[in-house]
PDB file of N, CA and C in Angstrom:
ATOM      1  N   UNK A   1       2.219  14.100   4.869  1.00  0.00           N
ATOM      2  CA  UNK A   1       3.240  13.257   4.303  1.00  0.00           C
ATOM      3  C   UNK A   1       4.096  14.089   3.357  1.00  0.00           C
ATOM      4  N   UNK A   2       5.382  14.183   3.684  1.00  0.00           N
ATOM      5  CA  UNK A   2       6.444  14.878   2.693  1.00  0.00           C
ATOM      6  C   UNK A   2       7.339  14.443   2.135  1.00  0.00           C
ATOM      7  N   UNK A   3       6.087  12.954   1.055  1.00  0.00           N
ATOM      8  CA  UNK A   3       6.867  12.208  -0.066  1.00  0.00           C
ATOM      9  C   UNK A   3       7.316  13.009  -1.305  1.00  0.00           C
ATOM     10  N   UNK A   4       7.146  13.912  -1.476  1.00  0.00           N
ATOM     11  CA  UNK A   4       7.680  15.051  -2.532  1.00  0.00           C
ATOM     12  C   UNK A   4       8.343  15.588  -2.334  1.00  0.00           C
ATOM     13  N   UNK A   5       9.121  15.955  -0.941  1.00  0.00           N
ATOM     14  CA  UNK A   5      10.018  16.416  -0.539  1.00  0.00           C
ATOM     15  C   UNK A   5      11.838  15.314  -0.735  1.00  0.00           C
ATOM     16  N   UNK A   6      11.624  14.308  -0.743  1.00  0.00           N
ATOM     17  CA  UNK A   6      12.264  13.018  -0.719  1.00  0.00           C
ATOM     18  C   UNK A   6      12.715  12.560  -1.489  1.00  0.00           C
ATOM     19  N   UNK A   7      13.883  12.466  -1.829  1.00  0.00           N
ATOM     20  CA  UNK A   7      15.031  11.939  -2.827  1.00  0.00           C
ATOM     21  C   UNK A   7      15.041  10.387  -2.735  1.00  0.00           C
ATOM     22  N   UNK A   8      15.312   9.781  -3.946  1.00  0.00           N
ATOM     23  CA  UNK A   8      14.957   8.581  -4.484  1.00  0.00           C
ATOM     24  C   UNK A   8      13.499   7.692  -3.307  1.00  0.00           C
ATOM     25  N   UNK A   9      12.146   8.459  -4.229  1.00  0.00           N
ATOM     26  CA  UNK A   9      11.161   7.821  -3.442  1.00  0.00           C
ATOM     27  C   UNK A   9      10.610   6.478  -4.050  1.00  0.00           C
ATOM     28  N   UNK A  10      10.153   5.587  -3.283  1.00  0.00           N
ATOM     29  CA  UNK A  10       9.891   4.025  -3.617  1.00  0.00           C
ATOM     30  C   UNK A  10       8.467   4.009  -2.976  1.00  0.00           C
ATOM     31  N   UNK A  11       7.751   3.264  -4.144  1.00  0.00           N
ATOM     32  CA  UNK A  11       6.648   2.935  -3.568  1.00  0.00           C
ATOM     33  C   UNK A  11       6.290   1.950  -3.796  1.00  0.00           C
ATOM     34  N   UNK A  12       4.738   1.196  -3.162  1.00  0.00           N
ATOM     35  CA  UNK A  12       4.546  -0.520  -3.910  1.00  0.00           C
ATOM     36  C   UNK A  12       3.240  -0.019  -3.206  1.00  0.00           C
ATOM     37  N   UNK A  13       2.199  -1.034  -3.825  1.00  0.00           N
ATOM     38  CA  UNK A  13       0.855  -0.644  -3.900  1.00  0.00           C
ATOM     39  C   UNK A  13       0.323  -2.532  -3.998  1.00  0.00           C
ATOM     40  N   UNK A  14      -0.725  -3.006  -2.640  1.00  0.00           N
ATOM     41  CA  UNK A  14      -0.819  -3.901  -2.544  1.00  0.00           C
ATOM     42  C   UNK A  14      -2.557  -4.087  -2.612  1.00  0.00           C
ATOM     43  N   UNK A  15      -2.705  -5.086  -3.090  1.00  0.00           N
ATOM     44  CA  UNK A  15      -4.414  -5.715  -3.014  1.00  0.00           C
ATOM     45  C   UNK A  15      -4.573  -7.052  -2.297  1.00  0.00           C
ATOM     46  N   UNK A  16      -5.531  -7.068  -1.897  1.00  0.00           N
ATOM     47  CA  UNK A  16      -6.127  -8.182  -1.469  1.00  0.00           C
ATOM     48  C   UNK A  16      -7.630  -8.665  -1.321  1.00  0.00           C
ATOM     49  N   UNK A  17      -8.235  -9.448  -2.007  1.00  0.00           N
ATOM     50  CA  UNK A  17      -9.406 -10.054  -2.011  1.00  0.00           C
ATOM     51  C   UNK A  17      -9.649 -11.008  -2.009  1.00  0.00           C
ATOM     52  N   UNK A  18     -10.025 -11.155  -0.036  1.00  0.00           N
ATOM     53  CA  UNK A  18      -9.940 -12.448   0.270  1.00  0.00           C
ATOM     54  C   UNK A  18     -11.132 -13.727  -0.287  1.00  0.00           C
ATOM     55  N   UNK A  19     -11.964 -13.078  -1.406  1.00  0.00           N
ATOM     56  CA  UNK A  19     -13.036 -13.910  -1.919  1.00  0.00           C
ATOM     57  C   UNK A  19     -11.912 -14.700  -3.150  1.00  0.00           C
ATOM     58  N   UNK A  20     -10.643 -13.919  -3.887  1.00  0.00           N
ATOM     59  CA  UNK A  20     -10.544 -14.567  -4.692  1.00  0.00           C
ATOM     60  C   UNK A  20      -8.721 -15.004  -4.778  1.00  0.00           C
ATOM     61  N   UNK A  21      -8.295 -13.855  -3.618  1.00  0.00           N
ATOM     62  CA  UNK A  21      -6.941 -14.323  -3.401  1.00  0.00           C
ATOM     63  C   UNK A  21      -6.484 -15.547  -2.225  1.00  0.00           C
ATOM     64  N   UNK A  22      -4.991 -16.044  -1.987  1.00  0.00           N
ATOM     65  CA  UNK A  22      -4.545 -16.596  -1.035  1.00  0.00           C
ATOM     66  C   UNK A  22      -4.244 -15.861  -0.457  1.00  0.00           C
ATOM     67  N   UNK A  23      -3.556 -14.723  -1.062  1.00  0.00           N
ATOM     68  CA  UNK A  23      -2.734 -13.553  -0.141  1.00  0.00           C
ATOM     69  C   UNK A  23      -2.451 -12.375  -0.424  1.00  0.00           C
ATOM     70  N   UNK A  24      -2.614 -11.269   0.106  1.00  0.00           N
ATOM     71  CA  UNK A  24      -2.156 -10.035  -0.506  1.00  0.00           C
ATOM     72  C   UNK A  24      -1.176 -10.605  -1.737  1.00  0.00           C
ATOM     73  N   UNK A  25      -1.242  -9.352  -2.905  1.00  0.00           N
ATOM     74  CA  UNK A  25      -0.595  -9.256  -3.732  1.00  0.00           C
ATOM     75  C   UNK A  25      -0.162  -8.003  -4.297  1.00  0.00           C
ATOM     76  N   UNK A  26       1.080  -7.971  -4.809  1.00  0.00           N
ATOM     77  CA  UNK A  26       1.907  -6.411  -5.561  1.00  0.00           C
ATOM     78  C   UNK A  26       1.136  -5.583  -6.641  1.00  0.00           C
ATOM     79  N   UNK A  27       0.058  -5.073  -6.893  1.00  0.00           N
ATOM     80  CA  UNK A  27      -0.230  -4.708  -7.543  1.00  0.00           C
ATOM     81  C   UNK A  27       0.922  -3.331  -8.538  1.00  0.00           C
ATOM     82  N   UNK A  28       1.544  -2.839  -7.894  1.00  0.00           N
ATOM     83  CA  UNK A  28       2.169  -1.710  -8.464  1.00  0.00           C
ATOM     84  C   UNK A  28       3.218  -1.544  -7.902  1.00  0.00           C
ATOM     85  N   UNK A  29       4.484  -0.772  -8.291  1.00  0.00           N
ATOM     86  CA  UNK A  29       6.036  -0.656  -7.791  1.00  0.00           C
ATOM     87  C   UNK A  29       6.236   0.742  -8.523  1.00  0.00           C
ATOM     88  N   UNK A  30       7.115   1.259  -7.910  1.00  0.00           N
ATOM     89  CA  UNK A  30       8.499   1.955  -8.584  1.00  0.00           C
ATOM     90  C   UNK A  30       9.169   3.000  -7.662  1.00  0.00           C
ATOM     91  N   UNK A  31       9.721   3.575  -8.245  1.00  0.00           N
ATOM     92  CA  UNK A  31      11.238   4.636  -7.600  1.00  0.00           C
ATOM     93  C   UNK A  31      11.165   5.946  -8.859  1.00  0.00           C
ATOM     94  N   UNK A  32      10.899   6.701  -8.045  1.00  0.00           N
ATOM     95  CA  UNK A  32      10.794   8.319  -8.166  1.00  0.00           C
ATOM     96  C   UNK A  32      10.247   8.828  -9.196  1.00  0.00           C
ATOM     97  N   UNK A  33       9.913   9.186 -10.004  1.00  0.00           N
ATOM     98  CA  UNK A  33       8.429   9.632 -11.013  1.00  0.00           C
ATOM     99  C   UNK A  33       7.406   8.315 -10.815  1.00  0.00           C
ATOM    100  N   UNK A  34       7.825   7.334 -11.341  1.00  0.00           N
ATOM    101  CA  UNK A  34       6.787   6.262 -10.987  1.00  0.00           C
ATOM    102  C   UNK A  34       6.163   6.061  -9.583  1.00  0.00           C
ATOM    103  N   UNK A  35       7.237   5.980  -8.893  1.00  0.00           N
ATOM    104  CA  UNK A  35       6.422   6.114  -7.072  1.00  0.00           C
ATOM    105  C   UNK A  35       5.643   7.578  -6.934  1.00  0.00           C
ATOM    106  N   UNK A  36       5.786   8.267  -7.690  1.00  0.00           N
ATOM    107  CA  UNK A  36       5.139   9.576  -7.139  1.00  0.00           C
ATOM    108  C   UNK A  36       4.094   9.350  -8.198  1.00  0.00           C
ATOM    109  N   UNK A  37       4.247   8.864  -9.459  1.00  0.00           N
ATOM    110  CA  UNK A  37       2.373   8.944  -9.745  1.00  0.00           C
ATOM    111  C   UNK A  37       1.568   7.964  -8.626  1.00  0.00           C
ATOM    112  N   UNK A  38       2.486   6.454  -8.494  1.00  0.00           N
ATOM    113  CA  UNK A  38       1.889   5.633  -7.613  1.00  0.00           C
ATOM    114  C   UNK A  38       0.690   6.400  -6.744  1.00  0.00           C
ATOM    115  N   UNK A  39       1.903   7.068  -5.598  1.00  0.00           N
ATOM    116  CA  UNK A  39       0.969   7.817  -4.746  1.00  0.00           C
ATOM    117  C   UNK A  39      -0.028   8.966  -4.550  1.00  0.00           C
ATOM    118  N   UNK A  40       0.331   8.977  -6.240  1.00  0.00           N
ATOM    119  CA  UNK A  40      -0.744  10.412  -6.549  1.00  0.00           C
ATOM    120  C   UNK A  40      -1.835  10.117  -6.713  1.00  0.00           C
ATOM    121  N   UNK A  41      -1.693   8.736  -7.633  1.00  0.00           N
ATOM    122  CA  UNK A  41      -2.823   7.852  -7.783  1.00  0.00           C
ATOM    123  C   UNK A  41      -3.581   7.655  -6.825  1.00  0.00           C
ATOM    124  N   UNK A  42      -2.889   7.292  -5.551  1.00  0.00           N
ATOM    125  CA  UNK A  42      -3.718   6.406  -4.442  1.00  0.00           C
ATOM    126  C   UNK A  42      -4.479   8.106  -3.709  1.00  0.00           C
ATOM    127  N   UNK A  43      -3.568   8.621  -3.919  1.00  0.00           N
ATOM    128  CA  UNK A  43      -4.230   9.987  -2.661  1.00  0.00           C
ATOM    129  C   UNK A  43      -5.567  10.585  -3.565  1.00  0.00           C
ATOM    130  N   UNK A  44      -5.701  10.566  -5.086  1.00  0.00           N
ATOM    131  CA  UNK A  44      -6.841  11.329  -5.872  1.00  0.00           C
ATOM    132  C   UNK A  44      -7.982  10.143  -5.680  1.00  0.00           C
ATOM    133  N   UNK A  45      -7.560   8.922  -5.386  1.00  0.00           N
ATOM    134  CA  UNK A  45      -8.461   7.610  -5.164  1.00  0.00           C
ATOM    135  C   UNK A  45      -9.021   7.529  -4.121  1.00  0.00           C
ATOM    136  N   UNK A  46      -8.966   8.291  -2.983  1.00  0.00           N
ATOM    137  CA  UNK A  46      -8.933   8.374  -1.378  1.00  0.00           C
ATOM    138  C   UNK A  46      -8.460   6.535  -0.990  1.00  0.00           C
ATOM    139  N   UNK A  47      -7.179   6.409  -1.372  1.00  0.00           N
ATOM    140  CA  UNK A  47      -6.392   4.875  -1.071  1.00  0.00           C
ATOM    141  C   UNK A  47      -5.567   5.339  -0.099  1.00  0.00           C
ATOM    142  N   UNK A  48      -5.686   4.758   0.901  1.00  0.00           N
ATOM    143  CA  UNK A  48      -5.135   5.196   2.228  1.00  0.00           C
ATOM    144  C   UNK A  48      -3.559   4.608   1.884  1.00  0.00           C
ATOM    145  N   UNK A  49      -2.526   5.353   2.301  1.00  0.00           N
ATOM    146  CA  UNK A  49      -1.471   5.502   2.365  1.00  0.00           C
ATOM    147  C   UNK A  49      -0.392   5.213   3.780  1.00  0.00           C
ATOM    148  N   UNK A  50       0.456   4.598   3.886  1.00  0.00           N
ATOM    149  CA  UNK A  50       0.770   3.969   5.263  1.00  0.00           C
ATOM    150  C   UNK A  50       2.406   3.897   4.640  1.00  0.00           C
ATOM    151  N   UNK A  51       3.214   4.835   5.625  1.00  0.00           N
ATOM    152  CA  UNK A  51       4.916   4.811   5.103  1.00  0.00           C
ATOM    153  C   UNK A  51       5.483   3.953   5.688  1.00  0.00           C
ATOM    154  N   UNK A  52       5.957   3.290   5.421  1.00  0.00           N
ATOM    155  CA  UNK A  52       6.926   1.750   5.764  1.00  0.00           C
ATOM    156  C   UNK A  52       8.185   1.800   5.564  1.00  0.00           C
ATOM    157  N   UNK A  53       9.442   2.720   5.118  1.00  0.00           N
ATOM    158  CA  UNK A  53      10.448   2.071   4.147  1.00  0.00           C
ATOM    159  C   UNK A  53      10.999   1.012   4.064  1.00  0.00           C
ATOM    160  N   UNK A  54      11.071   0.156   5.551  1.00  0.00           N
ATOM    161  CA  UNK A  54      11.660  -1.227   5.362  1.00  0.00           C
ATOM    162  C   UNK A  54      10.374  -1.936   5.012  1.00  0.00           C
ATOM    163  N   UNK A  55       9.034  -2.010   4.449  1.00  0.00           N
ATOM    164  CA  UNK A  55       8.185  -3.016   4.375  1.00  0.00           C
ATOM    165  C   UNK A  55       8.345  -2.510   2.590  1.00  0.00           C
ATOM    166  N   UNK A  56       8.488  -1.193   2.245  1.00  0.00           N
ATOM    167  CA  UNK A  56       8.541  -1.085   0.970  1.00  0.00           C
ATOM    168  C   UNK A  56       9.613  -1.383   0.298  1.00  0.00           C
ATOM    169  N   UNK A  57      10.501  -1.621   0.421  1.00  0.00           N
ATOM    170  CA  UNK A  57      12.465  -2.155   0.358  1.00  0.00           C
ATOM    171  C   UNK A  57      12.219  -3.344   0.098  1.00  0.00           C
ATOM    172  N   UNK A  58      11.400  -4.541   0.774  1.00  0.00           N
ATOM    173  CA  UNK A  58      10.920  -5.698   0.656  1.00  0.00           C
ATOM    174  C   UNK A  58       9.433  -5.895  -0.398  1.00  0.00           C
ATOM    175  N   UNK A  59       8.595  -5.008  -0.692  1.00  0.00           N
ATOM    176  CA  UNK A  59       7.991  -5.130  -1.688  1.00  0.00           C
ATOM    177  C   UNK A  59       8.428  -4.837  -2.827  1.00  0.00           C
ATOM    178  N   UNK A  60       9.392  -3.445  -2.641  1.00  0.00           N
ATOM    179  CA  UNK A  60       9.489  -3.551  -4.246  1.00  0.00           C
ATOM    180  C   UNK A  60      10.870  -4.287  -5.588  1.00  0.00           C
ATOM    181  N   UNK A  61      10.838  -5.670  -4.203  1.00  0.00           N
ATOM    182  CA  UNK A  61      11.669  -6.960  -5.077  1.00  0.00           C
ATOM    183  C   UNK A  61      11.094  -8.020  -5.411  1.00  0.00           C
ATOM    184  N   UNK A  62       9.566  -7.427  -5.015  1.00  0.00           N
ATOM    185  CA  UNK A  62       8.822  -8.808  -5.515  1.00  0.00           C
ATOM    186  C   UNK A  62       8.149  -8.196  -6.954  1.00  0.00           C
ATOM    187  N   UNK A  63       7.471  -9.158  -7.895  1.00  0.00           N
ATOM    188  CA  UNK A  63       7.190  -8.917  -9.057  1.00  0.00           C
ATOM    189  C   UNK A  63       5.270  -8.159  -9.391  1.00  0.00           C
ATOM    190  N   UNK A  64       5.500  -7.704 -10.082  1.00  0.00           N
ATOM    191  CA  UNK A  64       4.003  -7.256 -10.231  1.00  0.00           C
ATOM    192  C   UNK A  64       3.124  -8.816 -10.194  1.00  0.00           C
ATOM    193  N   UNK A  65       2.140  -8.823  -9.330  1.00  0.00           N
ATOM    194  CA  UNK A  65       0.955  -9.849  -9.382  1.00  0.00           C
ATOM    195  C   UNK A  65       1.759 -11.096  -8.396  1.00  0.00           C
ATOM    196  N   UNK A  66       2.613 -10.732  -7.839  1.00  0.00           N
ATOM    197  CA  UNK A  66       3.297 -11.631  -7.024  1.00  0.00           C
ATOM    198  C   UNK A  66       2.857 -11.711  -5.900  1.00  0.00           C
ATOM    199  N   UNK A  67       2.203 -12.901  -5.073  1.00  0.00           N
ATOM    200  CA  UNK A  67       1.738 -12.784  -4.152  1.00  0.00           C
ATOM    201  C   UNK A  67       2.533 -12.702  -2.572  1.00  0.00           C
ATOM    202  N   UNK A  68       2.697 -12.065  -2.035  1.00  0.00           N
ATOM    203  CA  UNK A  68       3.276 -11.124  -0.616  1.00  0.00           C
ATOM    204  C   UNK A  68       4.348 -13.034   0.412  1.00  0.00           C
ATOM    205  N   UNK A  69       5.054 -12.717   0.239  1.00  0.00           N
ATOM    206  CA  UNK A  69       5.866 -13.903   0.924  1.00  0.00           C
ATOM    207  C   UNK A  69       4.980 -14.229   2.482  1.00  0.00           C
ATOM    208  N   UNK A  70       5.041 -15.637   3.155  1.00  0.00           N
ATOM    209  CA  UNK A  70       4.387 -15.489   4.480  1.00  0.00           C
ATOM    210  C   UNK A  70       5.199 -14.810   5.125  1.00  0.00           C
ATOM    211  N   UNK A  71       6.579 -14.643   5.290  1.00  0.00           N
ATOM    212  CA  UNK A  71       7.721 -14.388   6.113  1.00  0.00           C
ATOM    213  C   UNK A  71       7.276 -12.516   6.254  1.00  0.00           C
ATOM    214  N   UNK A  72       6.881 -12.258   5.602  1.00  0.00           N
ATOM    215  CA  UNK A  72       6.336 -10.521   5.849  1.00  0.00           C
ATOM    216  C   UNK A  72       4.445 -10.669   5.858  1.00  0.00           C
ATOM    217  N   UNK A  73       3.767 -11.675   6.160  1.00  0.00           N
ATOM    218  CA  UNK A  73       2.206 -11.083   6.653  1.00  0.00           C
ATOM    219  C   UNK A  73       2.089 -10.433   7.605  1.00  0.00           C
ATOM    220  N   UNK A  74       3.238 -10.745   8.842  1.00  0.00           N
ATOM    221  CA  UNK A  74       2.907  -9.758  10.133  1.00  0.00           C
ATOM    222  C   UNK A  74       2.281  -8.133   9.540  1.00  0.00           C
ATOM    223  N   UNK A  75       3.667  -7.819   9.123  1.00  0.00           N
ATOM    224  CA  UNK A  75       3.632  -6.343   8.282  1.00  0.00           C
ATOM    225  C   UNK A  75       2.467  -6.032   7.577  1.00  0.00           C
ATOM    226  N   UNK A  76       2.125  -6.859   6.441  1.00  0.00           N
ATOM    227  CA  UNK A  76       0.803  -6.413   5.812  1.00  0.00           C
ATOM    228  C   UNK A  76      -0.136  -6.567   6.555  1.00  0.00           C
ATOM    229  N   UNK A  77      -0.466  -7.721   7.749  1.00  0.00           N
ATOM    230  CA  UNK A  77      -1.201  -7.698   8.112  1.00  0.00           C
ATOM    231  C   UNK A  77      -1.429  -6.191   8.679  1.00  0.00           C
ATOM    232  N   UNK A  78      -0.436  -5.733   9.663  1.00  0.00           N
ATOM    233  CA  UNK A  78      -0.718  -4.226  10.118  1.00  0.00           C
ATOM    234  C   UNK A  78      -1.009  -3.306   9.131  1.00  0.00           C
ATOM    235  N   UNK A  79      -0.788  -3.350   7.928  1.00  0.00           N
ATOM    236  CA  UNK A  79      -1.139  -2.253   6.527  1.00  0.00           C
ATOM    237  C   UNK A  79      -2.496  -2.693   6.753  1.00  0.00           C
ATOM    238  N   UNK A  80      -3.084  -3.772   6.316  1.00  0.00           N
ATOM    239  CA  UNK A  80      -4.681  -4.166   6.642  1.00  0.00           C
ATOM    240  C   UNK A  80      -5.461  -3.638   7.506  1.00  0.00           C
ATOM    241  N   UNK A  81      -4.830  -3.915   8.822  1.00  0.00           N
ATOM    242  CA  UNK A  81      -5.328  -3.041  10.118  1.00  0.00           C
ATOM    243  C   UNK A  81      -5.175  -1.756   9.956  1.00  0.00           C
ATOM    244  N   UNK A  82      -4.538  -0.638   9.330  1.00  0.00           N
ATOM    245  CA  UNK A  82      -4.461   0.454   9.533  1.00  0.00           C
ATOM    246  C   UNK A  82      -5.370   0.782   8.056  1.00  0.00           C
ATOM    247  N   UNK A  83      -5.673   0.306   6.762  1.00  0.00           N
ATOM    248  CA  UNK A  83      -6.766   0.574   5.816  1.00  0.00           C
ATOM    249  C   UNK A  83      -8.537  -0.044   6.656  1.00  0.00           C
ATOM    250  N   UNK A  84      -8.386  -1.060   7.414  1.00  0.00           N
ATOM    251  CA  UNK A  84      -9.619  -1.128   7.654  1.00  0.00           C
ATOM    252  C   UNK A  84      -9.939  -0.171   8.658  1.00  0.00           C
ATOM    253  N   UNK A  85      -9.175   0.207  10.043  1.00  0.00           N
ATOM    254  CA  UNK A  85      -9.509   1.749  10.366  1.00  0.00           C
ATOM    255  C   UNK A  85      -9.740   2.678   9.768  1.00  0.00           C
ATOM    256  N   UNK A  86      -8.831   3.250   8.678  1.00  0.00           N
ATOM    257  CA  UNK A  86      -9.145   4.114   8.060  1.00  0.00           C
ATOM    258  C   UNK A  86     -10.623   3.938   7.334  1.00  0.00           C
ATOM    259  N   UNK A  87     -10.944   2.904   6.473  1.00  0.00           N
ATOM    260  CA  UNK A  87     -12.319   2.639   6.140  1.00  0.00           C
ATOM    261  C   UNK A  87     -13.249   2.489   6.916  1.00  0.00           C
ATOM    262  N   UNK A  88     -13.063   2.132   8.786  1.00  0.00           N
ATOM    263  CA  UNK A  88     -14.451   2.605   9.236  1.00  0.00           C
ATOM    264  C   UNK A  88     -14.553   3.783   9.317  1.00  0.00           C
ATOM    265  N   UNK A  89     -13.416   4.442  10.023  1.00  0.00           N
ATOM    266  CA  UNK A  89     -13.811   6.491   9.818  1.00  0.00           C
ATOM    267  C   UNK A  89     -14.303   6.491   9.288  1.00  0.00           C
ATOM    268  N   UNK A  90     -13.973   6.183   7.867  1.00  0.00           N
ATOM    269  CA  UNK A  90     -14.436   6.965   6.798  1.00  0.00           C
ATOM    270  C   UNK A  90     -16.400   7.099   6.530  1.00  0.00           C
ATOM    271  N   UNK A  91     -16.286   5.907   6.959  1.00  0.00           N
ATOM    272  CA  UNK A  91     -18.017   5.752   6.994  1.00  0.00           C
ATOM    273  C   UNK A  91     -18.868   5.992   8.431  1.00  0.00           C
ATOM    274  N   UNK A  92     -17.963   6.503   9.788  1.00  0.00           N
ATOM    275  CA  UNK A  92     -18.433   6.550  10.185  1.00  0.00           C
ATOM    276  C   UNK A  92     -19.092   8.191  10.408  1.00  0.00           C
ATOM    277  N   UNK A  93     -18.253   8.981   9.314  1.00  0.00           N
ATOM    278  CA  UNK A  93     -17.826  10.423   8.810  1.00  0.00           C
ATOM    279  C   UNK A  93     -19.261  10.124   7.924  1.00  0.00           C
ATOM    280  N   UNK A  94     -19.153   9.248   7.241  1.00  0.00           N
ATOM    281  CA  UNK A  94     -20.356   9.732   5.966  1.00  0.00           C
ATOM    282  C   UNK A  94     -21.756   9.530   6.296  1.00  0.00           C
ATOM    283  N   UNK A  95     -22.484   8.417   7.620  1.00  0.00           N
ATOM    284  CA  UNK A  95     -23.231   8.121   8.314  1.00  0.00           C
ATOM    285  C   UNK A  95     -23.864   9.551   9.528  1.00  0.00           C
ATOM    286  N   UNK A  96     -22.756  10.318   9.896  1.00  0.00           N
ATOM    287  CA  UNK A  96     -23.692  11.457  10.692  1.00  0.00           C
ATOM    288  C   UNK A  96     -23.906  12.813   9.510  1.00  0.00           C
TER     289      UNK A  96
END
């Protein structure tokens, strides 16, 4: 990924816990030092990372703790699908 390479970078950083949420929610936003700790954050966290710009253009107008509009679940839903792949690798890496 050559988000450091990239002039005015945007990021948004989403949670979801379906024990205590309705719906994904915004945990984090910003545009260029802030998006780049964002993702510095997530990559030293092993937080899987997934580039979108039109799904991030649309997150980062919603508010911190704001929960994800229905009109875009398709989208997160696929962010979901592509972190829960990444989380079986990951264990299926730490298991052999």
């Amino acid at each position: 990924m050559d988000w450091h390479k990239k002039k005015n970078v945007i990021a948004a950083a989403i949670e979801y816990d379906n024990k205590k949420d309705a719906a994904p929610k915004v945990t984090a936003k910003g545009r260029g030092s802030i998006a780049e700790k964002i993702i510095k954050l997530a990559m030293e966290h092993n937080i899987p990372i997934k580039e979108d710009p039109a799904l991030v253009q649309i997150l980062s107008r919603l508010d911190i703790d704001e929960q994800i509009p229905v009109e875009i679940y398709k989208a997160i839903a696929e962010i979901l699908a592509f972190v829960y792949s990444i989380n079986e690798q990951y264990r299926e890496r730490q298991t052999k």
